[in-house]
Protein backbone atom coordinates (compact mmCIF):
# COMPACT_ATOMS: atom_id res chain seq x y z
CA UNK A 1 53.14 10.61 -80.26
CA UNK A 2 52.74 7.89 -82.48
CA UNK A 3 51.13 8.67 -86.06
CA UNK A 4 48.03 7.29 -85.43
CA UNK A 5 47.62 9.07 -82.40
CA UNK A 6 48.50 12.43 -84.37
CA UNK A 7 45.51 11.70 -86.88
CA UNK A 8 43.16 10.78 -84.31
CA UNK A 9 44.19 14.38 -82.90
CA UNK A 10 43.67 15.82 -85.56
CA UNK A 11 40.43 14.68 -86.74
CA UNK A 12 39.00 15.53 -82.94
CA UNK A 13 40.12 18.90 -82.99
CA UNK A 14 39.47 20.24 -86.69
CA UNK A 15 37.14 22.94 -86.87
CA UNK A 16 33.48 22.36 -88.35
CA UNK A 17 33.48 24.05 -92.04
CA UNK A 18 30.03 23.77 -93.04
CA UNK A 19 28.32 25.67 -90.01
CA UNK A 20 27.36 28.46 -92.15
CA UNK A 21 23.81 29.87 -92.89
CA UNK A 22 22.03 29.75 -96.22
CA UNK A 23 19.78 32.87 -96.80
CA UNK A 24 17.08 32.43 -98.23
CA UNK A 25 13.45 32.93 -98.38
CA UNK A 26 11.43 30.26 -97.00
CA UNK A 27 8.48 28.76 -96.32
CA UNK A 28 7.93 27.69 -93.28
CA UNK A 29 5.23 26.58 -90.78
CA UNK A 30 4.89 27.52 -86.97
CA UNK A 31 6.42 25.25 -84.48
CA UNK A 32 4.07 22.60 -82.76
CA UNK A 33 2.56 19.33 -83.57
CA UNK A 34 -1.34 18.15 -84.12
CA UNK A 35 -3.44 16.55 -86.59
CA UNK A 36 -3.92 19.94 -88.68
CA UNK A 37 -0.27 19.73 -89.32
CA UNK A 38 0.42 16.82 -90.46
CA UNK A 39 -2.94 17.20 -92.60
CA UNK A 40 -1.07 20.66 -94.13
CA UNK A 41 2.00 18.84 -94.86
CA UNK A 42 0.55 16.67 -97.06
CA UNK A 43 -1.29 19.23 -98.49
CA UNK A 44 1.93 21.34 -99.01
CA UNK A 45 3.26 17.77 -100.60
CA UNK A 46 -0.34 17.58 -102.51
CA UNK A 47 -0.22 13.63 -101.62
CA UNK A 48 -2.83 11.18 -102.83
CA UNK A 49 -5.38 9.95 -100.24
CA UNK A 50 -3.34 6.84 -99.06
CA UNK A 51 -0.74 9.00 -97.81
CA UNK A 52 -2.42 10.96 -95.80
CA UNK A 53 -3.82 8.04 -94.31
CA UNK A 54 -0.81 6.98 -93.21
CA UNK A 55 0.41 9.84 -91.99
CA UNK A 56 -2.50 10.23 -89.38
CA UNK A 57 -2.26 6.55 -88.66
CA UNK A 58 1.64 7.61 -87.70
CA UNK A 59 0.78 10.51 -86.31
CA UNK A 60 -2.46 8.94 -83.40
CA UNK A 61 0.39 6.39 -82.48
CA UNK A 62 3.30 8.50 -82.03
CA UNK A 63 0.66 10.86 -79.87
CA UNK A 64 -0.09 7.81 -78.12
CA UNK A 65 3.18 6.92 -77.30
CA UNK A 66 4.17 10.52 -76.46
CA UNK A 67 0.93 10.72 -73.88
CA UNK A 68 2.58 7.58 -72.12
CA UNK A 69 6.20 9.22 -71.98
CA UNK A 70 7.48 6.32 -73.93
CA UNK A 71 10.36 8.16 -75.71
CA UNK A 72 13.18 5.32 -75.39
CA UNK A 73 15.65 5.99 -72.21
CA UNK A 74 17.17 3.21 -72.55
CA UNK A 75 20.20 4.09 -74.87
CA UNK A 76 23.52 5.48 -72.80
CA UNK A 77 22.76 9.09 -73.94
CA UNK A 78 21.80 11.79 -71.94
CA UNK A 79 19.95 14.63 -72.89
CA UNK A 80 16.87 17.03 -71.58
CA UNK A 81 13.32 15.92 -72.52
CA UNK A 82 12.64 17.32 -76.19
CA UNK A 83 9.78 20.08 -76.13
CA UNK A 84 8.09 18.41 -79.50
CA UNK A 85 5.97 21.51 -79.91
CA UNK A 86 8.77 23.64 -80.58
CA UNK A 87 9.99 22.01 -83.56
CA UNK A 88 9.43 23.49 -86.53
CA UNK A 89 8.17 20.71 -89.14
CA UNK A 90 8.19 21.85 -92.43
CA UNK A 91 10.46 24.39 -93.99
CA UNK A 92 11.10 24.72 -97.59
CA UNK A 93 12.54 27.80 -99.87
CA UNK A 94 9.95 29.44 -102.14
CA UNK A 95 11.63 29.30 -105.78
CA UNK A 96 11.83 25.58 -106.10
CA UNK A 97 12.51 23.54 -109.38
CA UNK A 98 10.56 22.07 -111.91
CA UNK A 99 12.88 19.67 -113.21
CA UNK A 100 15.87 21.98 -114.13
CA UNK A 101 18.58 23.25 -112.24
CA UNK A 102 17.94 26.55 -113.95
CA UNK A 103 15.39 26.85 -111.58
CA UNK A 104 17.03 26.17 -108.36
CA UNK A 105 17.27 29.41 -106.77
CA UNK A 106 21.32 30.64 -106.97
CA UNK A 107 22.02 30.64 -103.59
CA UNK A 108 21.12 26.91 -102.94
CA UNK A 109 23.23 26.13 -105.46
CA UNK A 110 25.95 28.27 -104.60
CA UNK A 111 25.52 26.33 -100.36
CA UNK A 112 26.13 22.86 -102.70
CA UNK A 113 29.21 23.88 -104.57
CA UNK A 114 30.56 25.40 -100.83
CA UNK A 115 29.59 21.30 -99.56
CA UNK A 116 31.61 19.99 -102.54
CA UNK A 117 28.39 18.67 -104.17
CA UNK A 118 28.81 20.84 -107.44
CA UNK A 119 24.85 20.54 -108.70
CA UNK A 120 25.95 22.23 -112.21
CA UNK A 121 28.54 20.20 -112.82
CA UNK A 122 26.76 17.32 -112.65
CA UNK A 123 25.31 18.18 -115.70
CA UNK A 124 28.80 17.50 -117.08
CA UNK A 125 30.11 14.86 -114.86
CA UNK A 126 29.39 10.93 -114.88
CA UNK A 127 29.53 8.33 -112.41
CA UNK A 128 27.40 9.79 -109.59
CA UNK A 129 23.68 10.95 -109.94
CA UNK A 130 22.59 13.20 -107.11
CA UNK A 131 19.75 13.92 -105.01
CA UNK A 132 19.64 17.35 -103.21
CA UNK A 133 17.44 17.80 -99.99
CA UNK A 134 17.58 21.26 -98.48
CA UNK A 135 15.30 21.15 -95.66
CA UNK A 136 12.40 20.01 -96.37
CA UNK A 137 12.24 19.40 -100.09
CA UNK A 138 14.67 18.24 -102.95
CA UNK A 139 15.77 20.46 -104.54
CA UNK A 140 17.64 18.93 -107.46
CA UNK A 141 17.84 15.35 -108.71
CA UNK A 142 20.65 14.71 -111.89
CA UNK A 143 20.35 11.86 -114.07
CA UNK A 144 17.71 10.64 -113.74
CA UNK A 145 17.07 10.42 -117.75
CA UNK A 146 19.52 8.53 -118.15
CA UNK A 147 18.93 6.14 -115.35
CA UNK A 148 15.46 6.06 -116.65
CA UNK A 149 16.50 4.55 -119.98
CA UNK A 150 17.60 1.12 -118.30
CA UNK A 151 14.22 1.45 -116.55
CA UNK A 152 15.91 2.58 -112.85
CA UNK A 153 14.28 5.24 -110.63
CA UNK A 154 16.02 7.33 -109.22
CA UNK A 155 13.81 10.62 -107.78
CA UNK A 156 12.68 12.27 -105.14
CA UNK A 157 9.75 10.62 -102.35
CA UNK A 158 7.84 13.32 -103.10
CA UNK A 159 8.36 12.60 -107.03
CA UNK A 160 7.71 9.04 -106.79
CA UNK A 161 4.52 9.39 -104.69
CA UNK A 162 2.61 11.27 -106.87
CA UNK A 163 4.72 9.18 -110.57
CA UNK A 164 4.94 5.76 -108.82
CA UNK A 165 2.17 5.35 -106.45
CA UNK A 166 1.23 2.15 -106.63
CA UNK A 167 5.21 1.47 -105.92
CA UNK A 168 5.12 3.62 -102.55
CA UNK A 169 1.62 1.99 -101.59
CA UNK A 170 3.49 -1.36 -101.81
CA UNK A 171 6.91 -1.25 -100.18
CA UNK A 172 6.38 2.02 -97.76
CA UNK A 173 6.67 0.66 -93.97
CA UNK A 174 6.96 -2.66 -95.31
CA UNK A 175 10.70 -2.66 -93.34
CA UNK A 176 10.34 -0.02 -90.60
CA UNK A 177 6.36 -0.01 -89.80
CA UNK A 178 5.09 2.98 -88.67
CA UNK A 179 4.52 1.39 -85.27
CA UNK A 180 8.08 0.41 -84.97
CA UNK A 181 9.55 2.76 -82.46
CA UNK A 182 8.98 6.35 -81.21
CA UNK A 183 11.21 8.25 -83.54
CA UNK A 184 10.17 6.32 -86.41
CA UNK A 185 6.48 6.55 -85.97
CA UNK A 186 7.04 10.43 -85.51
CA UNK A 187 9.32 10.58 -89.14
CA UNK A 188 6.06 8.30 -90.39
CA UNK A 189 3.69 11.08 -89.42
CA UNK A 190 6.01 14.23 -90.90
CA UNK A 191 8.58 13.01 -93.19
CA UNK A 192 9.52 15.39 -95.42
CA UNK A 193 12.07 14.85 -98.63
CA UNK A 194 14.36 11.95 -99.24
CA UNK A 195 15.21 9.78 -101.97
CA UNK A 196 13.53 6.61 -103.55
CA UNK A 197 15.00 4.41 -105.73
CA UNK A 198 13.81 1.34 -107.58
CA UNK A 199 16.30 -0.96 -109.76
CA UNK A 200 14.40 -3.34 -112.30
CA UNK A 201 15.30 -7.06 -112.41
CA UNK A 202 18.33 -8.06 -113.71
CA UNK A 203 19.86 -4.60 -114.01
CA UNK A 204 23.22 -3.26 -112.95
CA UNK A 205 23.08 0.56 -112.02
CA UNK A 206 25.85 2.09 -113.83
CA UNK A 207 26.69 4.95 -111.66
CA UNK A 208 26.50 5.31 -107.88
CA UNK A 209 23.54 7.20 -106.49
CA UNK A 210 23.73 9.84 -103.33
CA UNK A 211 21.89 12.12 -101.65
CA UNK A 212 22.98 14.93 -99.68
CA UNK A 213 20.95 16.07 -96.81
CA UNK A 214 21.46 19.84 -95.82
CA UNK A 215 19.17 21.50 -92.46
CA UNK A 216 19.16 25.03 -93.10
CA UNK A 217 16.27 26.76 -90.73
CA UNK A 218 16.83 27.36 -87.59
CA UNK A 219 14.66 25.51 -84.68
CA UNK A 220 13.55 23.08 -87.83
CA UNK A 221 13.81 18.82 -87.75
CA UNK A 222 15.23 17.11 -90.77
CA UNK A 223 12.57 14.16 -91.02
CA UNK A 224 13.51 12.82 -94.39
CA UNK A 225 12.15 9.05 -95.28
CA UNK A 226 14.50 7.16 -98.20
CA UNK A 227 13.29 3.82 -99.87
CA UNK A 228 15.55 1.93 -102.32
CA UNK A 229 13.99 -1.39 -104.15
CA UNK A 230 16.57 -3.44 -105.45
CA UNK A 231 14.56 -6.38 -108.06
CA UNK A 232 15.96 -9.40 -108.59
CA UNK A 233 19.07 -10.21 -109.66
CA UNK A 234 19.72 -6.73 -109.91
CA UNK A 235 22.76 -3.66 -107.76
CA UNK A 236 23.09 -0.86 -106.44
CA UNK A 237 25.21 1.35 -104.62
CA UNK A 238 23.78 4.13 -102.26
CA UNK A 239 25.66 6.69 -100.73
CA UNK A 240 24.31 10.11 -98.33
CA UNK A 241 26.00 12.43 -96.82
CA UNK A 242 25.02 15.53 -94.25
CA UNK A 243 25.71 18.84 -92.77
CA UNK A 244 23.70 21.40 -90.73
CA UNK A 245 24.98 25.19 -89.45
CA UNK A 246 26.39 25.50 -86.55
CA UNK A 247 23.94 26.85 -83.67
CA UNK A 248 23.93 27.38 -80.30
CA UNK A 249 20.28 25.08 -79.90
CA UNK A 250 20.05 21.55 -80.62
CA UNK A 251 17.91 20.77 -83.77
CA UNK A 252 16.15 17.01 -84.18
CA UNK A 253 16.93 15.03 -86.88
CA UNK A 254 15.03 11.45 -87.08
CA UNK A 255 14.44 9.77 -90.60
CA UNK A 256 13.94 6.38 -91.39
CA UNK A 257 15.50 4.19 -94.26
CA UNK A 258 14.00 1.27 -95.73
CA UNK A 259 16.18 -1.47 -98.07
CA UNK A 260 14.21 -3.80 -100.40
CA UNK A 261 16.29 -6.88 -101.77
CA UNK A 262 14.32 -9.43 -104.01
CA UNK A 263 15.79 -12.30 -105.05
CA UNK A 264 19.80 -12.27 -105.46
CA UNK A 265 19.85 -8.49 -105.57
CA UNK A 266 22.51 -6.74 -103.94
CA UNK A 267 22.67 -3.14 -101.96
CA UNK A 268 25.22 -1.13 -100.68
CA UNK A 269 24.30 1.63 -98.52
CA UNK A 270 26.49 3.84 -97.66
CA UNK A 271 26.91 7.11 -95.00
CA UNK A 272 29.43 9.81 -94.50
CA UNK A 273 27.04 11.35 -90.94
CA UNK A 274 28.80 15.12 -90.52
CA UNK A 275 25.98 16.74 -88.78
CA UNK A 276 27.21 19.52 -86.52
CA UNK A 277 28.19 18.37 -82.90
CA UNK A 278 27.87 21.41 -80.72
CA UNK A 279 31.10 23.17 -79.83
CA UNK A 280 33.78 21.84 -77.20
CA UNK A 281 31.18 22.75 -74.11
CA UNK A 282 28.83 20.43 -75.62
CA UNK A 283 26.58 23.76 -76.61
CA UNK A 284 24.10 22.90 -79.67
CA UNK A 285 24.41 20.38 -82.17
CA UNK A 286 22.30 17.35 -83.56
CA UNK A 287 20.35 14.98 -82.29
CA UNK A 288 20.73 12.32 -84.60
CA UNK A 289 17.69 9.66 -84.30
CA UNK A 290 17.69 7.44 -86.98
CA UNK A 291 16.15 3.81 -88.20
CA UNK A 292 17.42 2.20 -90.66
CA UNK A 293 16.67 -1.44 -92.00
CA UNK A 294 17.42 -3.41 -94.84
CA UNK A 295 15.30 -7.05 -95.52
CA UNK A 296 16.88 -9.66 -97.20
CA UNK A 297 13.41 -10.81 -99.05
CA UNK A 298 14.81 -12.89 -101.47
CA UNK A 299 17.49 -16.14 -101.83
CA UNK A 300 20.83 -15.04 -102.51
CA UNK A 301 20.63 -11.24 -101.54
CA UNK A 302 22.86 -9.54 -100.09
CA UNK A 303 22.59 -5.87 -97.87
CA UNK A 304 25.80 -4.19 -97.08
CA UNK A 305 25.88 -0.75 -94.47
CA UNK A 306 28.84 0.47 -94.59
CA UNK A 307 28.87 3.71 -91.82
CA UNK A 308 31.32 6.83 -91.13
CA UNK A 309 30.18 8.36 -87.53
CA UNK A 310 31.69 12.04 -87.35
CA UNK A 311 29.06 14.42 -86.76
CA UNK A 312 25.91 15.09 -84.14
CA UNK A 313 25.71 15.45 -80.62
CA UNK A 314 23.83 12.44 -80.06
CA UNK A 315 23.73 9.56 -82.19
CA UNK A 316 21.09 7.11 -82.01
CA UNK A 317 20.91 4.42 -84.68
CA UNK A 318 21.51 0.49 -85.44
CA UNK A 319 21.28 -0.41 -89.21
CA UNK A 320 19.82 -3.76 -89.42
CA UNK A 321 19.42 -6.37 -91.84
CA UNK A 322 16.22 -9.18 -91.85
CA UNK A 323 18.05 -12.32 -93.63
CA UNK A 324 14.86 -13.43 -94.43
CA UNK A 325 15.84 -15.25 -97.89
CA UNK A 326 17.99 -18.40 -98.19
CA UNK A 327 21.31 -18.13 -98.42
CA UNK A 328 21.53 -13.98 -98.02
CA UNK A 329 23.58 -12.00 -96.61
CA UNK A 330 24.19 -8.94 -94.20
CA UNK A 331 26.80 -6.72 -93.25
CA UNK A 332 27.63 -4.15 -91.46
CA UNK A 333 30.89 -2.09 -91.19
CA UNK A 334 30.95 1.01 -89.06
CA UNK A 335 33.63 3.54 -88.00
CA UNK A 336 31.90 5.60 -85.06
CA UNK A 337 33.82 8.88 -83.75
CA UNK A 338 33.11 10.81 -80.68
CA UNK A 339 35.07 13.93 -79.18
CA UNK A 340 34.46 17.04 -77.38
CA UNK A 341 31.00 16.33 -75.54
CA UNK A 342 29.53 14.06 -78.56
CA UNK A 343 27.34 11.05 -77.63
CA UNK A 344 27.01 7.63 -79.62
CA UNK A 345 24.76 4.48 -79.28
CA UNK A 346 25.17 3.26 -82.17
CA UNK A 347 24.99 -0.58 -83.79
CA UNK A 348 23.57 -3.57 -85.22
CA UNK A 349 21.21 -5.97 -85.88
CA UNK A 350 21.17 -9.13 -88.16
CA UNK A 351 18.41 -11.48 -87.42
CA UNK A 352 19.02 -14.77 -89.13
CA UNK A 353 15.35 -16.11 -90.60
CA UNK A 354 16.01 -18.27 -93.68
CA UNK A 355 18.46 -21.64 -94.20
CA UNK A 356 22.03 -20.96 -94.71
CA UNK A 357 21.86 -17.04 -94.26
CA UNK A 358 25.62 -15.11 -93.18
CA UNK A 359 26.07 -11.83 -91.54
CA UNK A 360 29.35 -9.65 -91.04
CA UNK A 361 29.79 -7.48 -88.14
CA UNK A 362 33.24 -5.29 -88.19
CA UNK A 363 32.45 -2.20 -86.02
CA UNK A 364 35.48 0.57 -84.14
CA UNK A 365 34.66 3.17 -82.14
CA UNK A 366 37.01 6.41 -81.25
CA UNK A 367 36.29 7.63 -78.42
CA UNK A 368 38.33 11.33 -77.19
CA UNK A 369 37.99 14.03 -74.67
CA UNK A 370 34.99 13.85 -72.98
CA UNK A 371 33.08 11.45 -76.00
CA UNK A 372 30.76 8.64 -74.78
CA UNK A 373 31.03 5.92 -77.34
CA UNK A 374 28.78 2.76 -77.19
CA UNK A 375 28.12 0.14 -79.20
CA UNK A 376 25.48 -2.53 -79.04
CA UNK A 377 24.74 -5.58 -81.33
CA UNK A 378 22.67 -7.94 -81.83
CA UNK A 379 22.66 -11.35 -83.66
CA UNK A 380 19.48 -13.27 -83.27
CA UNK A 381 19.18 -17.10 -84.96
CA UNK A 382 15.25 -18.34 -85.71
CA UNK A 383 14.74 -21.99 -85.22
CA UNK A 384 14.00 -22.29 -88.81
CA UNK A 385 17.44 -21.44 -89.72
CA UNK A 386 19.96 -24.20 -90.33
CA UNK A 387 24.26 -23.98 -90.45
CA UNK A 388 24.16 -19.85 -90.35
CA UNK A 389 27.25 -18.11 -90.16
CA UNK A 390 27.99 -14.69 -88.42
CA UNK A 391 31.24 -12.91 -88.03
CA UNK A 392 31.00 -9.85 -85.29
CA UNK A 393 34.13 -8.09 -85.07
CA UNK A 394 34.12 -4.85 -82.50
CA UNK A 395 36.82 -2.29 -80.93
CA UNK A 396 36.94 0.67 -79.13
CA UNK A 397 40.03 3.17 -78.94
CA UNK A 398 40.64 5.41 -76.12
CA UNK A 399 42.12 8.51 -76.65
CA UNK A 400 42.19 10.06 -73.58
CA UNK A 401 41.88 12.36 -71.36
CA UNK A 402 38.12 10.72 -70.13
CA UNK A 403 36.21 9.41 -73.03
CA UNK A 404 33.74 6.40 -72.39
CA UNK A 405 33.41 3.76 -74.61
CA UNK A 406 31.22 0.80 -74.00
CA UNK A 407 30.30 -2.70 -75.68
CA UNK A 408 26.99 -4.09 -75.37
């Protein structure tokens, strides 16, 4: 057996070490889905007017859509019809923080150390400022005082609703509309915790940012929504991770991501996706629906994904980039693994809209035991666009004994 072939093995067949069970005591609403809960979310989130608004706006299409069976079947995943009134849609533990990690109840803190995400230390440490989602809240957030004296925000979405409104008002579905798809209009209606981050012009983040996403409850979604603003001339680089017990039920997990970058800004977004994947039978696990987007807004900007595929039972996602600025740039680079029973679909899509724009597509897929792995892309050139340049670059690796993987 050649070596590669040993670590492929290896990574297929390692046991899951984060499938363990955080108790504590939570607050948590009753399964099922209407206009009274998405009005008690907000309530829970005590969001200004505009937000609810939007969430009800979310909410009437998503019902809409739901009422004319238009979840998307199109993807080559297969799964039983989701009963969306048995999700539970908010979940959150009762001792929360107020700004200090002396608050955080022990336990939660104790479940980060056992993910290698070390909350207290980061009171020591430099070089990565973290944001904690448990469920449905954060949880923790680390320096962001320091961030805050070169004028970057780094918080929570809950935080920056109710500090930076006028911020959220502006750039919030201004990538991924609520109306863009069926998953993302139902995140849009009950999106819970995730990060946002805004980078002022000209400014250089000195430390890489990351949030860690950890489902907890059991028959809960993870719905989290995370918005980064790069200014111009300005960087930064992103980078989330994710892990969830291990349960013999699937649990939903569909957030959205939006990417900002003004004139010659640069992101990098990064993911390490380690979501449990159900057991060799194909017995619980994640669904994994996810939309991502980044928009090139400016000239000379540049949006990088860069994606590790480990985890869920299904994956569904294809970060995207809108080159809508002269002369930007997207890229994608995505490692995609599938073993056991695990389903992928995953992808990308640059759509060329100003002069002179590039894109980068390097994507490999890993396909073993009885994994279906596909890939689709998509590279779509506007009339308006003049000389573009786009590199796609895709592989898939067998590894036996049946695994399907698939090119579109």
């Amino acid at each position: 057996m050649s070596e590669t072939a040993k670590a492929i093995e290896a990574l297929t067949t390692r046991e899951y070490r984060y499938g363990f069970v955080t108790p504590v005591d939570a607050d948590t609403i009753p399964p099922g889905l209407d206009e009274d809960v998405v009005r008690l979310i907000s309530v829970k989130k005590n969001e200004p007017p505009f937000m609810l608004d939007w969430r009800l706006r979310a909410y009437r299409h998503w019902a809409s859509l739901e009422r004319a069976e238009a979840e998307p079947r199109w993807a080559n995943v297969s799964y039983p019809p989701i009963d969306y009134q048995k999700v539970v849609y908010y979940s959150a533990p009762k001792r929360k923080t107020a700004g200090s990690l002396d608050e955080v109840d022990p336990e939660i803190l104790r479940t980060f150390e056992k993910l290698g995400i070390p909350l207290e230390e980061q009171k020591r440490l430099s070089g990565v400022a973290v944001d904690a989602v448990f469920d449905s809240v954060s949880v923790a957030t680390t320096f962001q005082d320091k961030l805050a004296e070169l004028g970057i925000i780094f918080c929570s979405f809950s935080e920056a609703v109710h500090k930076h409104p006028a911020l959220v008002e502006r750039y919030l579905g201004s990538v991924v509309p609520y109306t863009d798809n069926f998953f993302a209009s139902l995140n849009s209606a009950v999106f819970s915790d995730g990060s946002f981050c805004y980078v002022p012009k000209g400014v250089r983040c000195p430390m890489e940012l990351s949030t860690y996403f950890r489902i907890n409850t059991a028959g809960s979604g993870q719905f989290e929504r995370t918005l980064i603003i790069a200014d111009k001339g300005s960087y930064v680089s992103y980078l989330e991770g994710c892990t969830a017990p291990m349960r013999d039920e699937h649990q939903l997990h569909a957030a959205v991501v939006e990417l900002v970058a003004l004139e010659g800004a640069t992101i990098k977004y990064s993911t390490v996706q380690n979501w449990y994947a159900g057991d060799r039978e194909g017995r619980g696990g994640i669904y994994n629906f996810v939309t991502k987007r980044g928009k090139c807004v400016g000239p000379r900007s540049r949006i990088s994904w860069t994606q590790v595929e480990t985890g869920s039972a299904i994956t569904w996602k294809y970060p995207s980039v809108l080159l809508q600025g002269d002369e930007s740039v997207g890229e994608f680079y995505s490692v995609a693994l599938t073993a056991n029973r695990q389903q992928a679909d995953t992808g990308t899509k640059m759509i060329h809209l100003g002069k002179n724009t590039r894109s980068t597509i390097i994507s490999k897929g890993i396909s073993a035991g009885h994994g279906n792995n596909t890939y689709r892309g998509l590279v779509k050139v506007l009339p308006r666009e003049t000389t573009p340049s786009a590199t796609p670059c895709c592989s898939a690796i067998a590894a036996a004994p049946t695994p399907s993987p698939t090119s579109r």
